[in-house]
PDB file of N, CA and C in Angstrom:
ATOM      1  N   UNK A   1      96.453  98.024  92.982  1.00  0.00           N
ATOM      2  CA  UNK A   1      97.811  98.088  93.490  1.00  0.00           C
ATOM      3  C   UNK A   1      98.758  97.937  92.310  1.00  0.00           C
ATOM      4  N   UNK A   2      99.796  98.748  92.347  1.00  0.00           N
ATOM      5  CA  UNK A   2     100.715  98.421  90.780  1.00  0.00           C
ATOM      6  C   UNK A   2     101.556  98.061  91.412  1.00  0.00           C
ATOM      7  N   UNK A   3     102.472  97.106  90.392  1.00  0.00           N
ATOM      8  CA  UNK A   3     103.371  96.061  90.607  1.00  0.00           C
ATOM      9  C   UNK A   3     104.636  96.919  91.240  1.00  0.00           C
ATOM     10  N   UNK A   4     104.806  98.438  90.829  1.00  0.00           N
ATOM     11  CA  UNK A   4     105.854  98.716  91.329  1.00  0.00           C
ATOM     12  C   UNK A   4     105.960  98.995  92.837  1.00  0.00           C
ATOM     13  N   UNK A   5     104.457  99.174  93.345  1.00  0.00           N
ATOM     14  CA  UNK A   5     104.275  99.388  94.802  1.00  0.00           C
ATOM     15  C   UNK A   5     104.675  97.621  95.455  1.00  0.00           C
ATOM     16  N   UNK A   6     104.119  96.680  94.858  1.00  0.00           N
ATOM     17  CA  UNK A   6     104.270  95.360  95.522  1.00  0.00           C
ATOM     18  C   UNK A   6     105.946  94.929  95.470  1.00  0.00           C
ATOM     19  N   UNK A   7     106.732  95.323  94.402  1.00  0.00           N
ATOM     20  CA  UNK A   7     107.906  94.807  93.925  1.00  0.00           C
ATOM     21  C   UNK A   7     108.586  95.771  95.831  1.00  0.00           C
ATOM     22  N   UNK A   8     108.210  97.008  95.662  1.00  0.00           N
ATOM     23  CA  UNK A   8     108.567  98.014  96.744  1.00  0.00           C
ATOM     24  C   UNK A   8     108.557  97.778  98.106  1.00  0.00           C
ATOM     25  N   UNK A   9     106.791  96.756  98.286  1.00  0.00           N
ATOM     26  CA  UNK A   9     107.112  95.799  99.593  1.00  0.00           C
ATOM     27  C   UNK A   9     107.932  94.844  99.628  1.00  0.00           C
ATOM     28  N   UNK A  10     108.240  93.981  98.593  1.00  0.00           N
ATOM     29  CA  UNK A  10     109.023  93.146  98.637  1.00  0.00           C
ATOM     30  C   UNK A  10     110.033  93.364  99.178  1.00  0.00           C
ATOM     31  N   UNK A  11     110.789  94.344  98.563  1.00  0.00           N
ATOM     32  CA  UNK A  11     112.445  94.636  98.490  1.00  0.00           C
ATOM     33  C   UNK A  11     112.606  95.184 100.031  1.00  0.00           C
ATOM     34  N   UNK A  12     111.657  96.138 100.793  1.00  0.00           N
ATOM     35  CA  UNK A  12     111.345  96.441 101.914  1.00  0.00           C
ATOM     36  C   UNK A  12     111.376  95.333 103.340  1.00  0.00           C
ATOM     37  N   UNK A  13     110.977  94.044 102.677  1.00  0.00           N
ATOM     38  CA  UNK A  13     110.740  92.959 103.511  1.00  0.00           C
ATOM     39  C   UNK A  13     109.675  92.605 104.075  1.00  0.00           C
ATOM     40  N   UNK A  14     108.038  93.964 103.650  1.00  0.00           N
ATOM     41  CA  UNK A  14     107.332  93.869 104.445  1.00  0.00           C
ATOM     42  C   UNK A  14     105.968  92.876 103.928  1.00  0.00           C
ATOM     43  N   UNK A  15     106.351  92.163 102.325  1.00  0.00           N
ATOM     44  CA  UNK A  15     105.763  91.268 101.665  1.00  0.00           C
ATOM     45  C   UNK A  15     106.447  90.199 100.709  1.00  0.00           C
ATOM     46  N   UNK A  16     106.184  88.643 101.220  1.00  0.00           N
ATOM     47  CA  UNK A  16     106.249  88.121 100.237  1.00  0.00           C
ATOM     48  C   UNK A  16     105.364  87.163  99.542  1.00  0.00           C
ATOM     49  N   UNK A  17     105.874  87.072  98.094  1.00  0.00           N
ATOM     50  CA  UNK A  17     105.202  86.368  97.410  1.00  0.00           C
ATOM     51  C   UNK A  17     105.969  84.958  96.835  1.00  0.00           C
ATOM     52  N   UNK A  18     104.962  84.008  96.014  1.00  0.00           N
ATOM     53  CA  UNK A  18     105.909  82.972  95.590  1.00  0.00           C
ATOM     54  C   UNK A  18     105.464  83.344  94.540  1.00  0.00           C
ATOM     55  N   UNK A  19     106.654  82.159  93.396  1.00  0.00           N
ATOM     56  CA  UNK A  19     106.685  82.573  92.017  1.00  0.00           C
ATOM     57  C   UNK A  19     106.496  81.588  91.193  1.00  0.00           C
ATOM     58  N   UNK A  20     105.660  82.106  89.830  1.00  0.00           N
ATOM     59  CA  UNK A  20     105.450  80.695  89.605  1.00  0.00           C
ATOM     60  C   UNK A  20     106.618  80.168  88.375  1.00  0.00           C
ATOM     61  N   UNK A  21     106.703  79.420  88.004  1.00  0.00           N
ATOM     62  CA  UNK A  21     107.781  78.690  86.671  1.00  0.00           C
ATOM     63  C   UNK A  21     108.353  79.996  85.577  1.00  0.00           C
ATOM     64  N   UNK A  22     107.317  80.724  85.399  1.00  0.00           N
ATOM     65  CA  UNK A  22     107.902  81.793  84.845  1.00  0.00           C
ATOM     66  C   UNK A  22     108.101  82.857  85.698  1.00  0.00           C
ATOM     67  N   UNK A  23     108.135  82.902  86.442  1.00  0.00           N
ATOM     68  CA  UNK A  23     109.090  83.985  87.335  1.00  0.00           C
ATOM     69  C   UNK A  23     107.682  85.029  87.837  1.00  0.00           C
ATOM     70  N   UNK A  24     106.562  85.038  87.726  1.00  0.00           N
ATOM     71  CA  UNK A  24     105.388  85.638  88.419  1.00  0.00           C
ATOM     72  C   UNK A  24     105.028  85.971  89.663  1.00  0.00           C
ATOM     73  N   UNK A  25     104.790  86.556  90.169  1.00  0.00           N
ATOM     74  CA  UNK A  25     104.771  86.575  91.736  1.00  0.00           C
ATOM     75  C   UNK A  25     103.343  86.538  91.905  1.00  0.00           C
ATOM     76  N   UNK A  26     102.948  85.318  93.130  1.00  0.00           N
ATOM     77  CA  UNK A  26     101.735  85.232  93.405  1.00  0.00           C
ATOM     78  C   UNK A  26     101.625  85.030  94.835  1.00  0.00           C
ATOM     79  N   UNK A  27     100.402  85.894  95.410  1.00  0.00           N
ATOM     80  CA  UNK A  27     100.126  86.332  96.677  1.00  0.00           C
ATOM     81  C   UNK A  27      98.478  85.441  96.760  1.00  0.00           C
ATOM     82  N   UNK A  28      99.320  85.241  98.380  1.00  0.00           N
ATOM     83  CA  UNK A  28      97.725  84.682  98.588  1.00  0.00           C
ATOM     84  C   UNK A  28      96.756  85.448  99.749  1.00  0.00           C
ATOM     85  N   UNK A  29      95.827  85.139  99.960  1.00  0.00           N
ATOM     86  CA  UNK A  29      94.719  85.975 100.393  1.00  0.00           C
ATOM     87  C   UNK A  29      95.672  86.419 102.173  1.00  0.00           C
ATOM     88  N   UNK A  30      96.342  85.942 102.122  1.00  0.00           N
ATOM     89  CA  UNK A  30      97.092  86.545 103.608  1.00  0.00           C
ATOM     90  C   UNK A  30      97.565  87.870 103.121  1.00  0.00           C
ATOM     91  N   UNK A  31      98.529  87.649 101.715  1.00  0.00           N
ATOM     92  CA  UNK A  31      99.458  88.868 100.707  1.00  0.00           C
ATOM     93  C   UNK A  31      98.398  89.725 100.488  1.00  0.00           C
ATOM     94  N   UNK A  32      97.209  89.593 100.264  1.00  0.00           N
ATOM     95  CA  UNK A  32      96.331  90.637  99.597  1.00  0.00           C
ATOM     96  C   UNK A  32      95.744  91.501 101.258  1.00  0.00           C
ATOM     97  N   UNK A  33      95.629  90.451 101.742  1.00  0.00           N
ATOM     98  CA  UNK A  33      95.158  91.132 103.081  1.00  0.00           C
ATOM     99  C   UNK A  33      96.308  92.440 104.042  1.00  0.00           C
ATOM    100  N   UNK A  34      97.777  91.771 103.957  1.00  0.00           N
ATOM    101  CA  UNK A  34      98.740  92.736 104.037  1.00  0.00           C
ATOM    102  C   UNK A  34      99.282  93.672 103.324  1.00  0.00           C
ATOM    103  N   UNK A  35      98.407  93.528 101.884  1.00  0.00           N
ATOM    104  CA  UNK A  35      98.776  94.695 101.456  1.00  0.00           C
ATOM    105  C   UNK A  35      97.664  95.889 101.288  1.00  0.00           C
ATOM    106  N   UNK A  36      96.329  95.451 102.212  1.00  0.00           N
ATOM    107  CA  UNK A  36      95.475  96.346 102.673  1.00  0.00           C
ATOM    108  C   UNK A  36      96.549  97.030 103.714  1.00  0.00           C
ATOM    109  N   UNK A  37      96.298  96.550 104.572  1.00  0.00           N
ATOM    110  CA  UNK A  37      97.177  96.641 106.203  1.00  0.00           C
ATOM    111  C   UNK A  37      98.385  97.827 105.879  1.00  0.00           C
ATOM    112  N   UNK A  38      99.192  97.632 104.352  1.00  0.00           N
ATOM    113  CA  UNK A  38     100.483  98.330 104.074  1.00  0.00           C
ATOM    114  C   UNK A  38      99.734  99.532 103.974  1.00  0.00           C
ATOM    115  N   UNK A  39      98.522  99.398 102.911  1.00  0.00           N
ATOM    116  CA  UNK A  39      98.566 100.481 102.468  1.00  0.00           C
ATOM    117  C   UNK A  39      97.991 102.028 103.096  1.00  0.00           C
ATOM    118  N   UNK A  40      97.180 101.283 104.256  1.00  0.00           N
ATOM    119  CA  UNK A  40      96.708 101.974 105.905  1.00  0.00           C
ATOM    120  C   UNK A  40      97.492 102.565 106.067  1.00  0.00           C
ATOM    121  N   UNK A  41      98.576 102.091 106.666  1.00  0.00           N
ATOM    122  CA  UNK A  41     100.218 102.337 107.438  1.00  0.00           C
ATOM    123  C   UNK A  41     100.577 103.635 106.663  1.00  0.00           C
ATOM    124  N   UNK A  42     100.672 103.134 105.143  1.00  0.00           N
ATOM    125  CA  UNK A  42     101.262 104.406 104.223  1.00  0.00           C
ATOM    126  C   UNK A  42     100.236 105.480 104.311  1.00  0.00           C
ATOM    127  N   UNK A  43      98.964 105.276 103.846  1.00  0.00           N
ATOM    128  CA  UNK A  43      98.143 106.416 103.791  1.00  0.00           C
ATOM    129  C   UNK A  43      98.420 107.239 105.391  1.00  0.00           C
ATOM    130  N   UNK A  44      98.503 106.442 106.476  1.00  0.00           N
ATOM    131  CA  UNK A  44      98.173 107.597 107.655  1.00  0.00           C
ATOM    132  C   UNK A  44      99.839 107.897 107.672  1.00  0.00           C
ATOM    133  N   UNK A  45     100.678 108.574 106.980  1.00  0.00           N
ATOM    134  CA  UNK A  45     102.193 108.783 106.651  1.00  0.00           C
ATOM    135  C   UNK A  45     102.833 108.340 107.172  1.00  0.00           C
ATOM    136  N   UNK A  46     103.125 107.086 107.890  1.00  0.00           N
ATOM    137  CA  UNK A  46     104.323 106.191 108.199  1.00  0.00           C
ATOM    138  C   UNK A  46     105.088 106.500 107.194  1.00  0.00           C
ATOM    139  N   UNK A  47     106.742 105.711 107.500  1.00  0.00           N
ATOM    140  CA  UNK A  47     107.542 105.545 106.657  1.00  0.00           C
ATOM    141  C   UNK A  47     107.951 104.197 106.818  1.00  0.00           C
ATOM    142  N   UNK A  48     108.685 103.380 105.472  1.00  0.00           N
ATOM    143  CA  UNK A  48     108.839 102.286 105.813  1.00  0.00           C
ATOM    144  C   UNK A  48     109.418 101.778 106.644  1.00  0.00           C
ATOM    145  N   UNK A  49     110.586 102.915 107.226  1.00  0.00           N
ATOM    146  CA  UNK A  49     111.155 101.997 108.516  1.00  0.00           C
ATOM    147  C   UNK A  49     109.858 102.128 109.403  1.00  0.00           C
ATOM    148  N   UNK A  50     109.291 103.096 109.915  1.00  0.00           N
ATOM    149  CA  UNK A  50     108.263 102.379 111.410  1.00  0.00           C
ATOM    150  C   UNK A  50     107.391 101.498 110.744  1.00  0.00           C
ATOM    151  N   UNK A  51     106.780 101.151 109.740  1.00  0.00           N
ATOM    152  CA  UNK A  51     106.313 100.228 109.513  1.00  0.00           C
ATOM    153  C   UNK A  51     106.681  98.930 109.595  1.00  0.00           C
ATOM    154  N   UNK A  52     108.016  99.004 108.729  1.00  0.00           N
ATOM    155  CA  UNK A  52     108.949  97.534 109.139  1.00  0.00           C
ATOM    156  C   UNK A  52     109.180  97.455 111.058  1.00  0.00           C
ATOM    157  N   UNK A  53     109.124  98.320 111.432  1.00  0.00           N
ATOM    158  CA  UNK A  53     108.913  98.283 113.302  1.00  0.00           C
ATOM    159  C   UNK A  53     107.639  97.727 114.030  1.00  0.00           C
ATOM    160  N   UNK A  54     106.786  97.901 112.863  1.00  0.00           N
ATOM    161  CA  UNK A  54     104.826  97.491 113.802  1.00  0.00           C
ATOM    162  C   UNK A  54     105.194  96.270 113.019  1.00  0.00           C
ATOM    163  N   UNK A  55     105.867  95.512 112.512  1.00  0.00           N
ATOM    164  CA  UNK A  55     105.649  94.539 111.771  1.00  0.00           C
ATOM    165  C   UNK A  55     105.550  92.879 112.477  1.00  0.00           C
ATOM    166  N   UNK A  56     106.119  92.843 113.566  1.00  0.00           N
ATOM    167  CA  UNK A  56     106.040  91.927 114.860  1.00  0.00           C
ATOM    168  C   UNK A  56     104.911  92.340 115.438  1.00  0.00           C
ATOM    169  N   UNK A  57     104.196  93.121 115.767  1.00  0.00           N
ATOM    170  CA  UNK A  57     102.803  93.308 116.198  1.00  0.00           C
ATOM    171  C   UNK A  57     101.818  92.307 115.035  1.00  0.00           C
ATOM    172  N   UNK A  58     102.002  92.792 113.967  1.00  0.00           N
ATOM    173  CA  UNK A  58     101.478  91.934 112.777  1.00  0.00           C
ATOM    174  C   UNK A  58     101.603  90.194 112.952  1.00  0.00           C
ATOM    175  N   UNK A  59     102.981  90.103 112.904  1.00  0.00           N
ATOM    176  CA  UNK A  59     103.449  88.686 112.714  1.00  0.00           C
ATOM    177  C   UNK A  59     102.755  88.017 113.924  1.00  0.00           C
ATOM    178  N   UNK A  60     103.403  88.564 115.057  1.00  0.00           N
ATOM    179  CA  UNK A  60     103.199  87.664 116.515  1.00  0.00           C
ATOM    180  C   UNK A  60     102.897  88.556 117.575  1.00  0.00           C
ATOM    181  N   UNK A  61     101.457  88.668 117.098  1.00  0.00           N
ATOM    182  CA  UNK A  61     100.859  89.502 118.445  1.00  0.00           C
ATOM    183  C   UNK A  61     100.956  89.291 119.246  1.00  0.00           C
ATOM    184  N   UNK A  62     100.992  89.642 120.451  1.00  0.00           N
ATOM    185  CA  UNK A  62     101.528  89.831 122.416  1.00  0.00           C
ATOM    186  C   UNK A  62     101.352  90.850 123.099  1.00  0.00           C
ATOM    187  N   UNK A  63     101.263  90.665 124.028  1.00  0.00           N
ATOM    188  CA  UNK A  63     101.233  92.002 124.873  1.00  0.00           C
ATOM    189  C   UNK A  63     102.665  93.069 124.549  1.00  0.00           C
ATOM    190  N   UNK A  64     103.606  92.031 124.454  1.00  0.00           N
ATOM    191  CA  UNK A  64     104.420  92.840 124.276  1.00  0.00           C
ATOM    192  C   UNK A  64     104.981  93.997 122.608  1.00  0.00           C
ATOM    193  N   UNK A  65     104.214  93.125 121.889  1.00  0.00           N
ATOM    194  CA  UNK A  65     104.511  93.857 120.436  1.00  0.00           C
ATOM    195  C   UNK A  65     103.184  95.077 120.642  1.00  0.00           C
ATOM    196  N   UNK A  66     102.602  94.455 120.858  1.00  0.00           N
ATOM    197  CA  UNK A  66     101.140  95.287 121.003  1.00  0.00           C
ATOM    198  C   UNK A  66     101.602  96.821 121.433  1.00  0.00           C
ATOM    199  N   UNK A  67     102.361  96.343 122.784  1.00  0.00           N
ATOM    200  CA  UNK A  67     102.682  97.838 123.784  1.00  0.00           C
ATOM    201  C   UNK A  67     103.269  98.467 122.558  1.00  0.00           C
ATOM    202  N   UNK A  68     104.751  97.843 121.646  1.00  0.00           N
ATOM    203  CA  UNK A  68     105.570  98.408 121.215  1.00  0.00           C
ATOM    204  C   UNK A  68     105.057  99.082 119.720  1.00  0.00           C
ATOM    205  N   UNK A  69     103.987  98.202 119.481  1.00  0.00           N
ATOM    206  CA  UNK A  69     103.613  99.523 117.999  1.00  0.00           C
ATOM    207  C   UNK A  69     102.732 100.203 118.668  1.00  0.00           C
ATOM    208  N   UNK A  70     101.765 100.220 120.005  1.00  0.00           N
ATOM    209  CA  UNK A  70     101.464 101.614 120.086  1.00  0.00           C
ATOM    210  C   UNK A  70     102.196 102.555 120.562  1.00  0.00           C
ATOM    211  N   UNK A  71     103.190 102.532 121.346  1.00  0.00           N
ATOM    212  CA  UNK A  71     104.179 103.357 121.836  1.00  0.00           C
ATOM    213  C   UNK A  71     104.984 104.222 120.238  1.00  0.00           C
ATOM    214  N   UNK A  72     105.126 103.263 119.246  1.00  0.00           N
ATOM    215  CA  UNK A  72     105.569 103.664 118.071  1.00  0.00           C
ATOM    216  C   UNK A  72     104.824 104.437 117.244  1.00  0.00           C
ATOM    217  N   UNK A  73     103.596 104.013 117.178  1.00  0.00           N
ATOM    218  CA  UNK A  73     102.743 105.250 116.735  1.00  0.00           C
ATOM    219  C   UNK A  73     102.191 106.116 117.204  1.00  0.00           C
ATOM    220  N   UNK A  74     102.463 106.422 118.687  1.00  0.00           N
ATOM    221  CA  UNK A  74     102.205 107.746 119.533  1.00  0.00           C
ATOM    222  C   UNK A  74     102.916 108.457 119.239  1.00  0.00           C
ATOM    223  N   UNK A  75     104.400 107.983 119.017  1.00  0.00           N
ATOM    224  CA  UNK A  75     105.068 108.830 119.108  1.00  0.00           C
ATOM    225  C   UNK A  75     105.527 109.369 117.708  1.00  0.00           C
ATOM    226  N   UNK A  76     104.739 108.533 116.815  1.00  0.00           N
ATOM    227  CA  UNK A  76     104.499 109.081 115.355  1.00  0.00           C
ATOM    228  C   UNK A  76     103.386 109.892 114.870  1.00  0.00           C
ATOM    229  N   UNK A  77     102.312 110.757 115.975  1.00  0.00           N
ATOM    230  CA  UNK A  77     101.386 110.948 115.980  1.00  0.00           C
ATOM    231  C   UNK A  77     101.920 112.558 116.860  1.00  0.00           C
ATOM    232  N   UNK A  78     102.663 112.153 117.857  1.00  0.00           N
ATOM    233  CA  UNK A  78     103.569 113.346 118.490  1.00  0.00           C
ATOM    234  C   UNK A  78     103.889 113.886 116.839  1.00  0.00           C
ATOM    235  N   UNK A  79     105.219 113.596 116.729  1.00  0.00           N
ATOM    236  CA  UNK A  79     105.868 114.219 115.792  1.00  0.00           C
ATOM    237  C   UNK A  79     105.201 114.798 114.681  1.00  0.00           C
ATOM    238  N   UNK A  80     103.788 114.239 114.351  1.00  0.00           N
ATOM    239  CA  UNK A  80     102.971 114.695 113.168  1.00  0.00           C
ATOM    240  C   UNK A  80     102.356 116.379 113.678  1.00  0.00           C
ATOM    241  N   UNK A  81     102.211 116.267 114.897  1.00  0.00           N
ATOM    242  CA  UNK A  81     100.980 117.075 115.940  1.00  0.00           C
ATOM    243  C   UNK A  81     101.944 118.505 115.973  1.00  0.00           C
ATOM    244  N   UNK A  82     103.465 117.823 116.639  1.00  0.00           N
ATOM    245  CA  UNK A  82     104.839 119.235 116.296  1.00  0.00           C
ATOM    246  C   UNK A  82     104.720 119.720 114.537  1.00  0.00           C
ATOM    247  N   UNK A  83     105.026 118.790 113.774  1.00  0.00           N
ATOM    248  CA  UNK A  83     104.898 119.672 112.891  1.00  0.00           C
ATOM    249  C   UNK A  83     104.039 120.416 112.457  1.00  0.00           C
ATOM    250  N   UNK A  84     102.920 119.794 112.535  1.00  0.00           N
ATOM    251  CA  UNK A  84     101.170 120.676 111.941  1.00  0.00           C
ATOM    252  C   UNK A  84     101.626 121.824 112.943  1.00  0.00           C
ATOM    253  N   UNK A  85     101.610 122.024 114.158  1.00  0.00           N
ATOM    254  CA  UNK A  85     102.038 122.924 114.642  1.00  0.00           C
ATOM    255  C   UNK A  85     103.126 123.921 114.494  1.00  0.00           C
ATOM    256  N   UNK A  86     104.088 123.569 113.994  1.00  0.00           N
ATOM    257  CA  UNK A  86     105.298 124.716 112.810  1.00  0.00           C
ATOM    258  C   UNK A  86     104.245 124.703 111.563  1.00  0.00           C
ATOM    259  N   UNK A  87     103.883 124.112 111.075  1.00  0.00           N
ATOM    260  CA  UNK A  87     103.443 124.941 110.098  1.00  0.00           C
ATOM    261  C   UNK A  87     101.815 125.717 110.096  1.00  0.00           C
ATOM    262  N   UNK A  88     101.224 125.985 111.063  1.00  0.00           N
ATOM    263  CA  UNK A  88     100.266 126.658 111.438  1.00  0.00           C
ATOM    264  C   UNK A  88     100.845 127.780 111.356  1.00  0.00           C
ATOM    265  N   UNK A  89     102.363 127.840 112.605  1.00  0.00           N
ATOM    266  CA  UNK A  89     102.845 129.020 112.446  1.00  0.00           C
ATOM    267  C   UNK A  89     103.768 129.837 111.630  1.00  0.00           C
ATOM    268  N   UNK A  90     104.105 128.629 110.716  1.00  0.00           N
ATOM    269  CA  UNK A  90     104.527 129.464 109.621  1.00  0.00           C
ATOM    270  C   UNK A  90     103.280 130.287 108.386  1.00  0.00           C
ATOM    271  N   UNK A  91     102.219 129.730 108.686  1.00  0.00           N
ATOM    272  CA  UNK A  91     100.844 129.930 107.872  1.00  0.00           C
ATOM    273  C   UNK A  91     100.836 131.073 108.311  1.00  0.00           C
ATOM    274  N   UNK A  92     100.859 131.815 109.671  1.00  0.00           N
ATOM    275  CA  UNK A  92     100.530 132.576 110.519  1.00  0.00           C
ATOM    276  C   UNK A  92     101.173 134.133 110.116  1.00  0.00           C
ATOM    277  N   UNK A  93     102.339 133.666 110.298  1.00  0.00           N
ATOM    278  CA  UNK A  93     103.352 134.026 110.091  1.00  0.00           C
ATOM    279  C   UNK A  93     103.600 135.355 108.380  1.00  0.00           C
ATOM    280  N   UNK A  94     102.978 133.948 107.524  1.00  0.00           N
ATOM    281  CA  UNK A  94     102.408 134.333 106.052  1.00  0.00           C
ATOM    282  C   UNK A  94     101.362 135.422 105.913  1.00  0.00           C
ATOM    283  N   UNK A  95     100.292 134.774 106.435  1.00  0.00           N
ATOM    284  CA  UNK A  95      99.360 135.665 106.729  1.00  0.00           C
ATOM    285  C   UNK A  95      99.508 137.070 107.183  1.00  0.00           C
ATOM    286  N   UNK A  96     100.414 137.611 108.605  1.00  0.00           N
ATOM    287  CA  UNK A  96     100.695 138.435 108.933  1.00  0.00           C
ATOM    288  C   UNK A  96     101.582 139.567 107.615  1.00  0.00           C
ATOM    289  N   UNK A  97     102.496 138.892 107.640  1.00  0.00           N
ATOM    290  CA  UNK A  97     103.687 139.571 105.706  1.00  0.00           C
ATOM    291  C   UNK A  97     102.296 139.891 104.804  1.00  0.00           C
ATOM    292  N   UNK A  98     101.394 138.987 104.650  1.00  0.00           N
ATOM    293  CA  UNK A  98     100.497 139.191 103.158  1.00  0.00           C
ATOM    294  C   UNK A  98      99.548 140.690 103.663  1.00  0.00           C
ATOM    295  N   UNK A  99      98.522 140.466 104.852  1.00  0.00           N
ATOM    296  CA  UNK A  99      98.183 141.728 105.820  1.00  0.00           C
ATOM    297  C   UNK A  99      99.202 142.951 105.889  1.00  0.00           C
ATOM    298  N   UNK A 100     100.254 143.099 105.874  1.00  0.00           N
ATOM    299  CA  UNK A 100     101.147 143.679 105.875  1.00  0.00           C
ATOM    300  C   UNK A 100     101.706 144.654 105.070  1.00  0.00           C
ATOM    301  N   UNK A 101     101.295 143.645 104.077  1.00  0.00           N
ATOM    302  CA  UNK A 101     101.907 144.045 102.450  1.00  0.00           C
ATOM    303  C   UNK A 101     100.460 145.055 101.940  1.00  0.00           C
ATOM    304  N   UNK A 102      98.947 144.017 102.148  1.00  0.00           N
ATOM    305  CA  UNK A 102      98.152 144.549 101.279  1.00  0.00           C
ATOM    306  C   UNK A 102      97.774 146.053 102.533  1.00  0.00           C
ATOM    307  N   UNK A 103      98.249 146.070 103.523  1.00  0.00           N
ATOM    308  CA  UNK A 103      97.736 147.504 104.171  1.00  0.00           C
ATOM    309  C   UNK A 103      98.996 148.666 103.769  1.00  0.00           C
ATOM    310  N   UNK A 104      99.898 148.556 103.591  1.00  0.00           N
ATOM    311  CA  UNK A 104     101.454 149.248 102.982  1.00  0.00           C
ATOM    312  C   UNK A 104     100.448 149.491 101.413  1.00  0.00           C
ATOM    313  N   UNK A 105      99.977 148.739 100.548  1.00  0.00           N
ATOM    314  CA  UNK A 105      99.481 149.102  99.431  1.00  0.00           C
ATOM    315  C   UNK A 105      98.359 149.761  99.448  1.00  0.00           C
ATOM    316  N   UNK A 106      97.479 149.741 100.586  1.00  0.00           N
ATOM    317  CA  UNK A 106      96.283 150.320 100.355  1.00  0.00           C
ATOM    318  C   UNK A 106      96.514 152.060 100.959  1.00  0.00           C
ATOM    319  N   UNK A 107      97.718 152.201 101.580  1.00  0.00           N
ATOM    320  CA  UNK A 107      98.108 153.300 102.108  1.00  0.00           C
ATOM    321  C   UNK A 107      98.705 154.571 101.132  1.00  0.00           C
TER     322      UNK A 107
END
């Protein structure tokens, strides 16, 4: 993990650390464990705001946070599903112009 990604949770709100006499930031095995957890979130393309949104699911699990980050990532899973879908058809789309082009040349 590089410091500029951790400095990045910080400033975000979605990690902290304490510091030591010289100004160091040190995480403890909770910090290292959430910044597995961050880096999940990021890899499957969240952005930091819905992340900072599942972040009460994290803190203080309940039925009720529970409902609310899966409802949040359905509907971040929607929006992923629309776009792959525009761009299939813009692929499509490509494909058809490139077919197009190389039968106009072979003519």
């Amino acid at each position: 993990m590089s410091t500029r990604s951790l400095r990045y949770y910080e400033e975000q709100g979605l990690l902290e650390s304490e510091r030591s006499a010289g100004g160091h930031r040190h995480y403890g095995e909770e910090g290292v464990e959430r910044v597995a957890y961050l880096q999940r979130l990021y890899a499957a393309g969240l952005s930091s705001q819905t992340i900072i949104s599942l972040i009460p699911c994290l803190e203080s699990p309940s039925a009720a946070t529970s409902d609310g980050a899966f409802e949040r990532l359905a509907e971040e899973r929607d929006k992923l599903t629309a776009h792959i879908a525009g761009l299939t058809r813009t692929l499509e789309s490509l494909n058809q112009l490139i077919d197009a082009n190389r039968d106009h040349r072979a003519s």
